[in-house]
Structures are given as C-alpha cells and as structure tokens.
C-alpha atoms as a PDB file:
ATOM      1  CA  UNK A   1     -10.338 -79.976   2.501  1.00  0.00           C
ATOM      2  CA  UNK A   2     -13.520 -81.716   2.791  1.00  0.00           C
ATOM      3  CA  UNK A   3     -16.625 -80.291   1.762  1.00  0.00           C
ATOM      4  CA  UNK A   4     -18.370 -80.381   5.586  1.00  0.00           C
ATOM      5  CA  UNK A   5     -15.848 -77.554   6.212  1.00  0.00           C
ATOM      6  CA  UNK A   6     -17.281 -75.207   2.709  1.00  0.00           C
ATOM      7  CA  UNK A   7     -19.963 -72.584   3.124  1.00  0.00           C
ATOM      8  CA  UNK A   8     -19.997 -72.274   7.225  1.00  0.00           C
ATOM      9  CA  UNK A   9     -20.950 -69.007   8.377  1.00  0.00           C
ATOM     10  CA  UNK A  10     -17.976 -69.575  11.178  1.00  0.00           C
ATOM     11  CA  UNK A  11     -15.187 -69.026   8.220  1.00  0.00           C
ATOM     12  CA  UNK A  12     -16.095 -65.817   7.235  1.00  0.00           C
ATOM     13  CA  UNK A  13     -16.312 -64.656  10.831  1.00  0.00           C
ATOM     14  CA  UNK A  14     -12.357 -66.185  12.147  1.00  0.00           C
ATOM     15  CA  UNK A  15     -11.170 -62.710  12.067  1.00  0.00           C
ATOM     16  CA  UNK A  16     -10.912 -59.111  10.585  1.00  0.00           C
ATOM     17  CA  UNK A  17      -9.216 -60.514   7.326  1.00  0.00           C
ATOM     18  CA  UNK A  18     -11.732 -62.673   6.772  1.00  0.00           C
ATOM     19  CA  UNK A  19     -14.637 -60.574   7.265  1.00  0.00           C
ATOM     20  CA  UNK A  20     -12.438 -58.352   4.783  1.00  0.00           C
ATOM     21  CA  UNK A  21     -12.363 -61.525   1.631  1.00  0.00           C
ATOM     22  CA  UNK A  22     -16.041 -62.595   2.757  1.00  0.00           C
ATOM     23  CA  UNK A  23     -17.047 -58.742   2.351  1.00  0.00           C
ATOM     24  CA  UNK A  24     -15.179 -57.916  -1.210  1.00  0.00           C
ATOM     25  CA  UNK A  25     -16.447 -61.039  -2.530  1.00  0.00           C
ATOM     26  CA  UNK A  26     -20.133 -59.927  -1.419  1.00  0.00           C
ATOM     27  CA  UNK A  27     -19.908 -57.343  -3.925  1.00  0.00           C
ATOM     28  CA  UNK A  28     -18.021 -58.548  -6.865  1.00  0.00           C
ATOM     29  CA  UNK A  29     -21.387 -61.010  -6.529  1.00  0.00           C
ATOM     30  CA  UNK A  30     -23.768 -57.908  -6.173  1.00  0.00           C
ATOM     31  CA  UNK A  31     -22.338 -56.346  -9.577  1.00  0.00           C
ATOM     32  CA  UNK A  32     -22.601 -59.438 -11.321  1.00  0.00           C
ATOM     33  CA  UNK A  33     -25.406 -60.321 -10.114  1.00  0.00           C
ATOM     34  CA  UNK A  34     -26.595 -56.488 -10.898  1.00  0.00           C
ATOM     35  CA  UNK A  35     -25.274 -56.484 -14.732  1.00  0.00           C
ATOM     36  CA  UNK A  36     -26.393 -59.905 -15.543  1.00  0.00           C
ATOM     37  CA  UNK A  37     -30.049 -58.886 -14.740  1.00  0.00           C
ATOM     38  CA  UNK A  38     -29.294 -55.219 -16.743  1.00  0.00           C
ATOM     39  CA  UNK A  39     -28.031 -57.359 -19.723  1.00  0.00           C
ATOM     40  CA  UNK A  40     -31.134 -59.243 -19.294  1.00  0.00           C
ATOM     41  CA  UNK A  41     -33.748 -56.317 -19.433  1.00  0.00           C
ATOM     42  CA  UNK A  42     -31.679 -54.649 -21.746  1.00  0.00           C
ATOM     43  CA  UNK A  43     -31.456 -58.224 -24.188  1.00  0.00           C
ATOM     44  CA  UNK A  44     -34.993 -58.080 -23.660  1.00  0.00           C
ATOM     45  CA  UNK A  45     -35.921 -54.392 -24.666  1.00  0.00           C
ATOM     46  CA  UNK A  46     -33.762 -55.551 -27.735  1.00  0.00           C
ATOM     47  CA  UNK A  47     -35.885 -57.875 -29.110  1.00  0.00           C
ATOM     48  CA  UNK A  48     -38.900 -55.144 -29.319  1.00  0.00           C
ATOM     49  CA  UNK A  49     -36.560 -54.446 -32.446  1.00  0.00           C
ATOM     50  CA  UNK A  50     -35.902 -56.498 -35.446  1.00  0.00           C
ATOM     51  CA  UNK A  51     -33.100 -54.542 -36.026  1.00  0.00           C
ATOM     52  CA  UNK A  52     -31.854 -54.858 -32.877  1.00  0.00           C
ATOM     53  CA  UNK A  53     -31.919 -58.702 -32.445  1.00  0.00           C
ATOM     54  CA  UNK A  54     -28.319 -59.683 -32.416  1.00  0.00           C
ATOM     55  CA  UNK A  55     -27.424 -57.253 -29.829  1.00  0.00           C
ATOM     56  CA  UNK A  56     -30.034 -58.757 -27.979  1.00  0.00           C
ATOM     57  CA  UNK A  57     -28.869 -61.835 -28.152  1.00  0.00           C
ATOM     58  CA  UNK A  58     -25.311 -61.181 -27.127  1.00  0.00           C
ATOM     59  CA  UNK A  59     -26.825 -59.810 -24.336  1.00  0.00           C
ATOM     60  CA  UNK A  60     -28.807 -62.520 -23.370  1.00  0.00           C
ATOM     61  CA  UNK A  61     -25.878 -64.769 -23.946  1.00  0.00           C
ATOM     62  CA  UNK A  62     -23.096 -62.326 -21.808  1.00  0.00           C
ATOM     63  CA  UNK A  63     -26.076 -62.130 -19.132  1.00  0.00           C
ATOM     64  CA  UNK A  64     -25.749 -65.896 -18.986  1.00  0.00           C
ATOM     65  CA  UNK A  65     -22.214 -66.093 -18.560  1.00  0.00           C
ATOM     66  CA  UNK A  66     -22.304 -63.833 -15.871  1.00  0.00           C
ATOM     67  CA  UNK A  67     -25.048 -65.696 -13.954  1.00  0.00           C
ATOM     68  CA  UNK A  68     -22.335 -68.640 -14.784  1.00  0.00           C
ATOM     69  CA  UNK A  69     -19.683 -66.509 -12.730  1.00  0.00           C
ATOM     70  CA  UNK A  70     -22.159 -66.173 -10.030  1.00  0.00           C
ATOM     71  CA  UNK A  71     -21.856 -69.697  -8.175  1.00  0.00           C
ATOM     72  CA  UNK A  72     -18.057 -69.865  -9.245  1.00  0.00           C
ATOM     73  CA  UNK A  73     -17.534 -66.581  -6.808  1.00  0.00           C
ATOM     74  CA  UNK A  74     -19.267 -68.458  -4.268  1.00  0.00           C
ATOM     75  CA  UNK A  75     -16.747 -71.056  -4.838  1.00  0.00           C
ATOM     76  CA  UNK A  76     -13.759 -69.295  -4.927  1.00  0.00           C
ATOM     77  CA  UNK A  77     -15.031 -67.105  -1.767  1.00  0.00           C
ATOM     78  CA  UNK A  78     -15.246 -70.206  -0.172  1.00  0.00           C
ATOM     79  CA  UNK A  79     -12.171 -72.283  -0.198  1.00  0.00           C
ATOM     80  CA  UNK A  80     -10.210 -68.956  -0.015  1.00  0.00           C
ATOM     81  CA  UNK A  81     -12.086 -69.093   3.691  1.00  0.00           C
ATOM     82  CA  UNK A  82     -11.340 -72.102   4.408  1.00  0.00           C
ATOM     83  CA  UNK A  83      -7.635 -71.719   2.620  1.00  0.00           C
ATOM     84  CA  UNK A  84      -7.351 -68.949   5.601  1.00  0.00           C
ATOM     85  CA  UNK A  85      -7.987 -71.240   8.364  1.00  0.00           C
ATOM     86  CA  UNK A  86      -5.800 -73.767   7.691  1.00  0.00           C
ATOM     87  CA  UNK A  87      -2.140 -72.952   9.017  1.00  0.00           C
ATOM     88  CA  UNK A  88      -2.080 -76.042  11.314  1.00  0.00           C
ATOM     89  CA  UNK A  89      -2.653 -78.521   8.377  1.00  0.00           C
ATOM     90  CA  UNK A  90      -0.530 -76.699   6.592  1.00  0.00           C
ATOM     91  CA  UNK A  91       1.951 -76.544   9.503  1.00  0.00           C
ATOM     92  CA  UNK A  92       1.932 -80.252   9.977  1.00  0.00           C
ATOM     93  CA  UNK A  93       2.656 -81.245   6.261  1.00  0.00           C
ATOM     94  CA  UNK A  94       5.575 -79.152   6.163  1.00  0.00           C
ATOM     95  CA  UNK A  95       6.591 -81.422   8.865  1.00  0.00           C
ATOM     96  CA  UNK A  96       6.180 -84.662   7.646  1.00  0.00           C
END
C-alpha cells in the first residue's frame, strides 16, 4: 500500500459498502470530535473553581486524548478503504 493511494475521495466512493465504512467512520469522528470540545468547555468552566481543579484537569487531559483519537480514525478509515479495494493484489499473492 503506498501512501499516493491514502485519503482519495475515489475510495470512499467504489461502492455502497464503502460509502457505508466512509459514512460510520464520519461520525465516530463527529462524537469525538463533539466530546473532546465538551470536555474542553467543561475543563474550562472547572477551573472558575478552586475546588474543582482536578476535575478540570482530567478533563482537559481526556479532551486531549480524544483529539489524539481524532487523526488515528482518519487513519484507520483510510487503509480500511483502501484494504476494500484491493482483491486483485490480494488475488495475485495468493498466487505466487
């Protein structure tokens, strides 16, 4: 797999299946994409509080994870597209 062949808009579109992964993937990114910015604001509201500074701060720090798991969906999304397309390699080293 070389990396000319990640992120083309012509993977997600091959067929109904992919359209499908491309789709479910969208919005596992939405929601945590969504609850790392509520952790955020929430993390934020926290540290209004003295009392409430180490819940802020494991907020902060599980808001940063998630925008961690952001890009690694992207990833994953991506060579699972190009994964789907690629019976005829696959095909020809079961050949060989």
């Amino acid at each position: 797999m070389t990396r000319s062949r990640l992120f083309r808009h012509e993977n997600r579109e091959r067929s109904h299946h992919t359209r499908r992964v491309y789709a479910a993937f969208e919005l596992a990114y939405t929601f945590v994409d969504f609850s790392a910015a509520l952790c955020f604001v929430a993390g934020s509201i926290c540290f209004f509080y003295e009392s409430l500074m180490t819940p802020g701060t494991w907020l902060f720090l599980i808001g940063s994870v998630l925008f961690a798991v952001k890009p690694t969906l992207r990833l994953i999304r991506e060579i699972k597209l190009v994964s789907m397309g690629d019976t005829d390699d696959v095909a020809s080293r079961l050949d060989g």
